[in-house]
Protein backbone atom coordinates (compact mmCIF):
# COMPACT_ATOMS: atom_id res chain seq x y z
CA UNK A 1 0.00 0.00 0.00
CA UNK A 2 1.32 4.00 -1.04
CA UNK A 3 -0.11 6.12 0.55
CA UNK A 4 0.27 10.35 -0.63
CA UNK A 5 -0.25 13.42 1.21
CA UNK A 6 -1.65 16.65 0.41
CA UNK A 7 -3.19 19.75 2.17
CA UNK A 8 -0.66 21.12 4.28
CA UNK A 9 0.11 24.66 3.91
CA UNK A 10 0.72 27.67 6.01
CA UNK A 11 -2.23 29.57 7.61
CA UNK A 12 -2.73 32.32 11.01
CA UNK A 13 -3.98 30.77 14.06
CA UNK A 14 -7.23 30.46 14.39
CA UNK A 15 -7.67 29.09 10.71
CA UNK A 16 -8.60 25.30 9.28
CA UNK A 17 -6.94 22.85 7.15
CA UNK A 18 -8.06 19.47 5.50
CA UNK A 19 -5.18 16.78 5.40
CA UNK A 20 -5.37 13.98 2.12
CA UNK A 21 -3.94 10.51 2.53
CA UNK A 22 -4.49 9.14 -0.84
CA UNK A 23 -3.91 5.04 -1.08
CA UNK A 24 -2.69 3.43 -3.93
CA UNK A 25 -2.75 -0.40 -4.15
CA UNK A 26 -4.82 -3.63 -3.04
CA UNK A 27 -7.23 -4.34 -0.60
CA UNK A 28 -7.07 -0.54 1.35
CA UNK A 29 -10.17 -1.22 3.66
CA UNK A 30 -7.99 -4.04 5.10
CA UNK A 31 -5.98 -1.46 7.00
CA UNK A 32 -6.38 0.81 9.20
CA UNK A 33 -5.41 4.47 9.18
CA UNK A 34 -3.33 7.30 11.63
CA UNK A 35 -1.86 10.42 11.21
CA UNK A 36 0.83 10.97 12.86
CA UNK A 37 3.05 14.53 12.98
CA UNK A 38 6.70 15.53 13.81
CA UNK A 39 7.82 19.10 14.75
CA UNK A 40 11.32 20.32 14.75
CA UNK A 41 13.33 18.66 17.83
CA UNK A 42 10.84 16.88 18.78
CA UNK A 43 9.74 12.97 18.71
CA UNK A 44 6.91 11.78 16.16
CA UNK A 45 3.33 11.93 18.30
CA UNK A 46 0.31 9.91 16.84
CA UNK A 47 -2.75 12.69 15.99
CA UNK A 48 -5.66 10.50 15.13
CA UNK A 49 -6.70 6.91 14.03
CA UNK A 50 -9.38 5.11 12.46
CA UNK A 51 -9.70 1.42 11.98
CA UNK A 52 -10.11 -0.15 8.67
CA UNK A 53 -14.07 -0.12 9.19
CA UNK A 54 -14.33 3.69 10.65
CA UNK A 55 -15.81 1.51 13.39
CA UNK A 56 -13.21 3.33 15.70
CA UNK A 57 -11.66 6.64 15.83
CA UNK A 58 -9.52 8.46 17.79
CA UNK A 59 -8.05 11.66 18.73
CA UNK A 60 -4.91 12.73 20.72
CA UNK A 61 -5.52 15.09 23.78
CA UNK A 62 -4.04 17.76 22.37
CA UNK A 63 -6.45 18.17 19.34
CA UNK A 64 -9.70 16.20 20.51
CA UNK A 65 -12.45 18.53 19.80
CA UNK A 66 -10.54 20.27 16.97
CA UNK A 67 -9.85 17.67 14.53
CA UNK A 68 -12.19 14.98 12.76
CA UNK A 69 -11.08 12.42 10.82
CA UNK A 70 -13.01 10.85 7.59
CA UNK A 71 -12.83 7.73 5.80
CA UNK A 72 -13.93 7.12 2.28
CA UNK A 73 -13.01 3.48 1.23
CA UNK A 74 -14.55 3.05 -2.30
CA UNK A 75 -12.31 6.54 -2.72
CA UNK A 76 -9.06 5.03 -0.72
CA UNK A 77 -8.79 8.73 1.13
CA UNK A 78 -8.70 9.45 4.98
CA UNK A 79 -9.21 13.54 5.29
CA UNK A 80 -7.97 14.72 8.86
CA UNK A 81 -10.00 18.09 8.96
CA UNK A 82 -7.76 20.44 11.42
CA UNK A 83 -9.78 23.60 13.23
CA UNK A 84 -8.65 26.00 15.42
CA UNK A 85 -5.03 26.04 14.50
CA UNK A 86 -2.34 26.95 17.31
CA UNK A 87 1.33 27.49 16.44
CA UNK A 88 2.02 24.49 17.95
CA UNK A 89 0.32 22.83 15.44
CA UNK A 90 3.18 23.04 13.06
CA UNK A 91 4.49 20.30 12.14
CA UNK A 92 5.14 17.50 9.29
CA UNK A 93 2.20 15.41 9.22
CA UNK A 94 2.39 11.88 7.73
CA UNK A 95 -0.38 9.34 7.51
CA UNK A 96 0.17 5.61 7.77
CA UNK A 97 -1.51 2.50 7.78
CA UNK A 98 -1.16 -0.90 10.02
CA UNK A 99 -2.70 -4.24 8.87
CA UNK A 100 -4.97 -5.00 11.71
CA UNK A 101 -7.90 -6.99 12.44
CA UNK A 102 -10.91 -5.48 14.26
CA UNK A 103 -11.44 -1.62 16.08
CA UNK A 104 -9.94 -2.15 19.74
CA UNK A 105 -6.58 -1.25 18.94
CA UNK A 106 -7.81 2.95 17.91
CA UNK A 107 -9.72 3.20 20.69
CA UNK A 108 -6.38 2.89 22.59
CA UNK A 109 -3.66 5.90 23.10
CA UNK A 110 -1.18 6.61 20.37
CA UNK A 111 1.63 5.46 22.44
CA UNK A 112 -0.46 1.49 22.68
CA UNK A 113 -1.46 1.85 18.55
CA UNK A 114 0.01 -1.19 16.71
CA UNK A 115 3.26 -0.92 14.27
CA UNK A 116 2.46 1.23 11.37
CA UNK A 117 4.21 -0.55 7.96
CA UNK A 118 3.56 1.48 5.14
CA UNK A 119 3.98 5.82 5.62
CA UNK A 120 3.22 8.74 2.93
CA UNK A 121 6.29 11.47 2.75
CA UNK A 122 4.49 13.72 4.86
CA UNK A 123 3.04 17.32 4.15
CA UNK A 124 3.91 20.09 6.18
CA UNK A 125 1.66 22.34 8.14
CA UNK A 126 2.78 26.03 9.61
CA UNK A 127 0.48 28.00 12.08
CA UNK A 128 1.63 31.55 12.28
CA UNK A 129 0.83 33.40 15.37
């Protein structure tokens, strides 16, 4: 499975941006979904997860309430839809997808989510203050 980025950009706090993960390859509803992001000097931090049904989502603290994620499988996409920016929002956002059976595992922390094995190149996002 390839999986391609798109939406980041640069907007003022405040402001709203719509993340892409675009699959390519077989048998995408077989996997389930996270972004993830990465901000200078710091360590990669999962965002938000859905299981390969959208039976399960889930958010990290630090953006529950401000970010929804969407699943289309007939379209292979998973849209994270980002509200509310803060600065320390910015960040290198990546989606990636794990090969696992059933919902349990996303309704779990990011830290307990299961090995990711495929990852897009990431798209980079920049709140301004």
């Amino acid at each position: 499975l390839q999986l391609v980025e798109s939406g980041g950009g640069t907007v003022q706090a405040g402001g709203s941006l719509r993340l892409s993960c675009a699959a390519s390859g077989w048998l995408f509803d077989y996997y389930g979904i996270g972004w993830f992001r990465q901000a200078p000097g710091r360590e990669r931090e999962g965002v938000s997860c859905v299981s390969r049904s959208a039976g399960s989502t889930n958010f990290a603290d630090s953006v529950k309430g401000r970010f929804t994620i969407f699943r289309d499988n007939a379209k292979k996409t998973v849209s994270l839809q980002m509200n509310n920016l803060t600065p320390e929002d910015t960040a290198v956002y990546y989606c990636a997808a794990v090969d696992y059976y059933g919902d349990n595992w996303c309704m779990k922390p990011p830290p307990s989510w299961p090995d990711f094995t495929s990852w897009g190149q990431g798209t980079q996002v920049t709140v301004s203050s």
